[in-house]
C-alpha atoms as a PDB file:
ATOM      1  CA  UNK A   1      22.167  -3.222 -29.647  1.00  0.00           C
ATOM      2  CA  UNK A   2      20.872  -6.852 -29.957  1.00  0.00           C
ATOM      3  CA  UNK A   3      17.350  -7.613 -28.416  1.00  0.00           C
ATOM      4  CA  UNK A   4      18.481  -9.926 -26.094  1.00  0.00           C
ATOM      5  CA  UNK A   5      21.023  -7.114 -24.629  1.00  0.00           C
ATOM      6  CA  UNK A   6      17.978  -4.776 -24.227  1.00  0.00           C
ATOM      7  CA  UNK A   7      16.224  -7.224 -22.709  1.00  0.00           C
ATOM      8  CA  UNK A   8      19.039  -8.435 -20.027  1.00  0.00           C
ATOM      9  CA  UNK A   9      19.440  -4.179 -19.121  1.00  0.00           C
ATOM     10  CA  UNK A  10      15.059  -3.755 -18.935  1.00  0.00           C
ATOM     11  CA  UNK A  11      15.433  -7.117 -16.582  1.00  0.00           C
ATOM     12  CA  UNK A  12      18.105  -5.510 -14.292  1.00  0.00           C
ATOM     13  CA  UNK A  13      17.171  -2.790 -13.346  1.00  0.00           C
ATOM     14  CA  UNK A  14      16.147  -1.914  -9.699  1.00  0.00           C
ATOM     15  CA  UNK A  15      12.559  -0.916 -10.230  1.00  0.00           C
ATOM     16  CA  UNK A  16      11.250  -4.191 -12.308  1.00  0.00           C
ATOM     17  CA  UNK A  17      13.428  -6.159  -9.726  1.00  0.00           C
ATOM     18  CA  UNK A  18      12.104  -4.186  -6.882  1.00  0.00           C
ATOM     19  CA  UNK A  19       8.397  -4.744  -8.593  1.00  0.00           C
ATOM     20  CA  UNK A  20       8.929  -9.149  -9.037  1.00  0.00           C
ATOM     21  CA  UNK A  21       9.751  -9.211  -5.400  1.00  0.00           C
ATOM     22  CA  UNK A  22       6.372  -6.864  -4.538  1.00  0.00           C
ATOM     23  CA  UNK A  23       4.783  -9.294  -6.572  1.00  0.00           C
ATOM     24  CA  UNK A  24       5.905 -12.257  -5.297  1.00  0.00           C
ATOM     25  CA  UNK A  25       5.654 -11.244  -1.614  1.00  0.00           C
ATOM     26  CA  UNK A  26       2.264  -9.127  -2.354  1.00  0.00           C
ATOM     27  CA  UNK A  27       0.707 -13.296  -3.456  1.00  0.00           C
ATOM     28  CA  UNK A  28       2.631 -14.588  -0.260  1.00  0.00           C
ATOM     29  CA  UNK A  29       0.958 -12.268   2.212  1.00  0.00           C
ATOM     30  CA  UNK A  30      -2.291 -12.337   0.085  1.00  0.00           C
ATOM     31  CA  UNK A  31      -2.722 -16.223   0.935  1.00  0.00           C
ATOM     32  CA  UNK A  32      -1.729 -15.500   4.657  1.00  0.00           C
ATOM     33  CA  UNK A  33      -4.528 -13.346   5.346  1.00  0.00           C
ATOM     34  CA  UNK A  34      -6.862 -15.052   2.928  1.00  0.00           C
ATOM     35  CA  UNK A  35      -6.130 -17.880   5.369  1.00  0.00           C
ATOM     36  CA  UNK A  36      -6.214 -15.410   8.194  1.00  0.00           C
ATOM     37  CA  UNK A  37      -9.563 -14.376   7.281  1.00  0.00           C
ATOM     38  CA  UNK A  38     -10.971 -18.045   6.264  1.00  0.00           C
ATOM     39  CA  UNK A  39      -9.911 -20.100   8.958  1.00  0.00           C
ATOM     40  CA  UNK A  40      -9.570 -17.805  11.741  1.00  0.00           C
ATOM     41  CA  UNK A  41     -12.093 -14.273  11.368  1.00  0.00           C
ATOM     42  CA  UNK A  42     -15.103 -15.998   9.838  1.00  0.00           C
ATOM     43  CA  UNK A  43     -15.784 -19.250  11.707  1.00  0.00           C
ATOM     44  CA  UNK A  44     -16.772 -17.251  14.360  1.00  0.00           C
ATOM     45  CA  UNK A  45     -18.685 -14.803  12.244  1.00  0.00           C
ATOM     46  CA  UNK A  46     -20.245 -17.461  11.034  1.00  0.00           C
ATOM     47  CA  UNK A  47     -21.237 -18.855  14.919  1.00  0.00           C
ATOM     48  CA  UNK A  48     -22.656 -15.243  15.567  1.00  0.00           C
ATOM     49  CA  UNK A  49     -25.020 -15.736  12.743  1.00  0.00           C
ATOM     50  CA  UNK A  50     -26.082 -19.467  13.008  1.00  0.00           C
ATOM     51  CA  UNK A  51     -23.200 -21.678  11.960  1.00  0.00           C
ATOM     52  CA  UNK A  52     -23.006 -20.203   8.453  1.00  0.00           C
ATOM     53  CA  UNK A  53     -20.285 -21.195   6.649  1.00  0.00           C
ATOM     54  CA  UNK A  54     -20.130 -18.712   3.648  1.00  0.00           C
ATOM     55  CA  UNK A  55     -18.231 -20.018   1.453  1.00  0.00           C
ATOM     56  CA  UNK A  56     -21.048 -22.380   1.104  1.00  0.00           C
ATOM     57  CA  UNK A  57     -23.647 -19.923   0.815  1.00  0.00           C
ATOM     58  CA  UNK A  58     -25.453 -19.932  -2.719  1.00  0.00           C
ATOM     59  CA  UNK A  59     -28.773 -19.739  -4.635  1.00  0.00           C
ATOM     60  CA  UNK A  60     -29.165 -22.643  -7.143  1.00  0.00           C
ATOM     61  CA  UNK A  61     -30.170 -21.256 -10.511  1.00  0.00           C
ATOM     62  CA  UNK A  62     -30.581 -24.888 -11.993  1.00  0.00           C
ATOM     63  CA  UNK A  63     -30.422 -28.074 -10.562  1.00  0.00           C
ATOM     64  CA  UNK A  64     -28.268 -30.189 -11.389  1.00  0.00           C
ATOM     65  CA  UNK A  65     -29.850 -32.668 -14.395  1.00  0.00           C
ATOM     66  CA  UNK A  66     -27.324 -35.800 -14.248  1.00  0.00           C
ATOM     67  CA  UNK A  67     -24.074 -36.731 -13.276  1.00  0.00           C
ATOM     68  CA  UNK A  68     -22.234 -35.176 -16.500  1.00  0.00           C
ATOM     69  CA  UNK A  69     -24.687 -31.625 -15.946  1.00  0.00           C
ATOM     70  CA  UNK A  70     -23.596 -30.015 -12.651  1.00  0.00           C
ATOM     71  CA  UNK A  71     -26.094 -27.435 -10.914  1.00  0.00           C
ATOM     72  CA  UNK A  72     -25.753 -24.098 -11.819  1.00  0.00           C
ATOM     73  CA  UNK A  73     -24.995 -21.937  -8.784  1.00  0.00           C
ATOM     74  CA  UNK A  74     -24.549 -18.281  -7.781  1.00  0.00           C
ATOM     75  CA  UNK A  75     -22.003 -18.435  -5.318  1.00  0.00           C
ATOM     76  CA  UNK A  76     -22.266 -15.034  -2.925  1.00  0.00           C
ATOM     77  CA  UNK A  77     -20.596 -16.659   0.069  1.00  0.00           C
ATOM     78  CA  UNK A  78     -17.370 -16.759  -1.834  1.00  0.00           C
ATOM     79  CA  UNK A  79     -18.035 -13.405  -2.797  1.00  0.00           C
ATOM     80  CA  UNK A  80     -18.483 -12.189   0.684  1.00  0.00           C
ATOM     81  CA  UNK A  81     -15.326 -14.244   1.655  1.00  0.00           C
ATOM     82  CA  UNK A  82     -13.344 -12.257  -0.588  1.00  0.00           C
ATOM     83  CA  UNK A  83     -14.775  -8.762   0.435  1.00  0.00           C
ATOM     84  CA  UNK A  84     -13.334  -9.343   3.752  1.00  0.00           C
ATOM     85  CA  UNK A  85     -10.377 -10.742   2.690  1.00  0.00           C
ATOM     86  CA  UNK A  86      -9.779  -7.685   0.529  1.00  0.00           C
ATOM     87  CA  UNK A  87     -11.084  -5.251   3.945  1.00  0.00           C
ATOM     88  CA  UNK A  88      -8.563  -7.362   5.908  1.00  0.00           C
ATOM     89  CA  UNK A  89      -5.787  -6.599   3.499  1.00  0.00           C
ATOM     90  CA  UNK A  90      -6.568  -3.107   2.616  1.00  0.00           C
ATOM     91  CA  UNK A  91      -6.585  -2.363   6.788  1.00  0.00           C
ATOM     92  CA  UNK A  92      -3.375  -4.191   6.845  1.00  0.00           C
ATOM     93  CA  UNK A  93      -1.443  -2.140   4.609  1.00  0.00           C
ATOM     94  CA  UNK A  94      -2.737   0.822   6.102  1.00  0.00           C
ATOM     95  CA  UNK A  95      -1.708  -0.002   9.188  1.00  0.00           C
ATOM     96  CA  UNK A  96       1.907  -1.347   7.951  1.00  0.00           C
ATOM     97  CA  UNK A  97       2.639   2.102   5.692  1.00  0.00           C
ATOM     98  CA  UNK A  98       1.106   3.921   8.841  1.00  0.00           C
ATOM     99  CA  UNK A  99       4.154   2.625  10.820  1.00  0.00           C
ATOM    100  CA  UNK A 100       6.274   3.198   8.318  1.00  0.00           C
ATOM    101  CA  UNK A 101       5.816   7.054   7.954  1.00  0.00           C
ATOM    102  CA  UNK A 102       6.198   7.269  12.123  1.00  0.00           C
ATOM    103  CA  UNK A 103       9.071   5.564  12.049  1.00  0.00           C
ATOM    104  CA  UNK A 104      10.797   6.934   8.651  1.00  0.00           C
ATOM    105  CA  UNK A 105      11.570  10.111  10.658  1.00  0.00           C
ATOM    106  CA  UNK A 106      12.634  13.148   8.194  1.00  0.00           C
ATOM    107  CA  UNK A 107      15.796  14.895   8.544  1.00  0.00           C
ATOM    108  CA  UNK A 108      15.407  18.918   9.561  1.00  0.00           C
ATOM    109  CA  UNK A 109      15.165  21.381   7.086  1.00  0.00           C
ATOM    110  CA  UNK A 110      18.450  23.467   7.292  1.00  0.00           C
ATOM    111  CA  UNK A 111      17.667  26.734   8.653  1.00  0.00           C
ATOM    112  CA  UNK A 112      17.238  29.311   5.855  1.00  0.00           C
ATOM    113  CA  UNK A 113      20.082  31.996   5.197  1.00  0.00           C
ATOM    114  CA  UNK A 114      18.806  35.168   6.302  1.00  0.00           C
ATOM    115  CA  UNK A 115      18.062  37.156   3.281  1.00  0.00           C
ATOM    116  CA  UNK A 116      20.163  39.680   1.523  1.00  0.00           C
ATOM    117  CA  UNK A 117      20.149  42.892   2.935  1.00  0.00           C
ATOM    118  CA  UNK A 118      18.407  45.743   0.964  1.00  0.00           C
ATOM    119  CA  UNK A 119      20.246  48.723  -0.954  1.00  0.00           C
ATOM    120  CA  UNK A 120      18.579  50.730   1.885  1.00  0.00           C
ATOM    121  CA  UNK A 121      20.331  49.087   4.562  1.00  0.00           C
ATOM    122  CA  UNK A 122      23.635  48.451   2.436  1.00  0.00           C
ATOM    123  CA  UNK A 123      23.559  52.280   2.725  1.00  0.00           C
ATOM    124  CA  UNK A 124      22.553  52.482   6.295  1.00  0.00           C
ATOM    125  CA  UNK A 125      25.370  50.752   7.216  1.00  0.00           C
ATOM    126  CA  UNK A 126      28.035  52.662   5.297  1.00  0.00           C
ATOM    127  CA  UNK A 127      26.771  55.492   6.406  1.00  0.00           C
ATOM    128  CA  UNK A 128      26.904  54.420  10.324  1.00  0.00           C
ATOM    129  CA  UNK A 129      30.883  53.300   9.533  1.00  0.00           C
ATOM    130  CA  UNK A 130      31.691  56.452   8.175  1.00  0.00           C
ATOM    131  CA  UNK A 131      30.278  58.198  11.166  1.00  0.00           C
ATOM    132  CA  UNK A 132      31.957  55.465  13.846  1.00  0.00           C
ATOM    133  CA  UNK A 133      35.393  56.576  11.926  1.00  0.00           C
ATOM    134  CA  UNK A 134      34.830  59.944  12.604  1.00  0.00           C
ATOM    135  CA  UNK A 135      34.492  59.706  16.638  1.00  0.00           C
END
């Protein structure tokens, strides 16, 4: 079998399509609530707290020396922006694969067969025939 016909059947298969759409969607919904969180859950955060904007929160571990040298900067507001973001998300799909289990509802368990009757009762109950053929 030629690489390229390994290849095409590893590409086609439902779990590494299944897995590229994940993906893709996963990076869609990531920017939504990164935006969610940004523009929407931290301005007012940042209100509550003095009109912090952290994403612009950081200590300055050098100044800047020239034009061409930039400062050096240790950016925790960015860092903080992202811990909620990933709180935000992590609640998110909690909640989503919360609904899903209510509403993926799972069929009944067939009632079991009764089990097999013993050799005792086997003979039990040949022995009560014989005596109903007798009356």
């Amino acid at each position: 079998m030629s690489m390229l016909q390994e290849f095409k059947e590893f590409a086609m298969k439902g779990n590494v399509v299944d897995m590229a759409v994940g993906v893709i969607i996963g990076g869609a919904f990531g920017k939504i609530v990164s935006s969610f969180v940004a523009d929407v859950i931290m301005p007012p955060i940042g209100l509550m707290v003095g009109g912090v904007d952290f994403t612009k929160l950081a200590i300055t571990l050098k100044e800047a020396v020239d034009e061409k040298t930039p400062a050096v900067t240790l950016n925790y507001g960015s860092f903080i922006q992202t811990i909620f973001d990933f709180t935000i998300v992590a609640m998110a799909i909690f909640f989503a694969i919360k609904m899903m289990n209510k509403l993926k509802k799972e069929a009944p368990a067939a009632p079991e067969a009764p089990p097999a009757p013993t050799k005792e009762e086997l003979l039990l109950t040949e022995i009560r025939d014989i005596l109903k053929s007798k009356n």
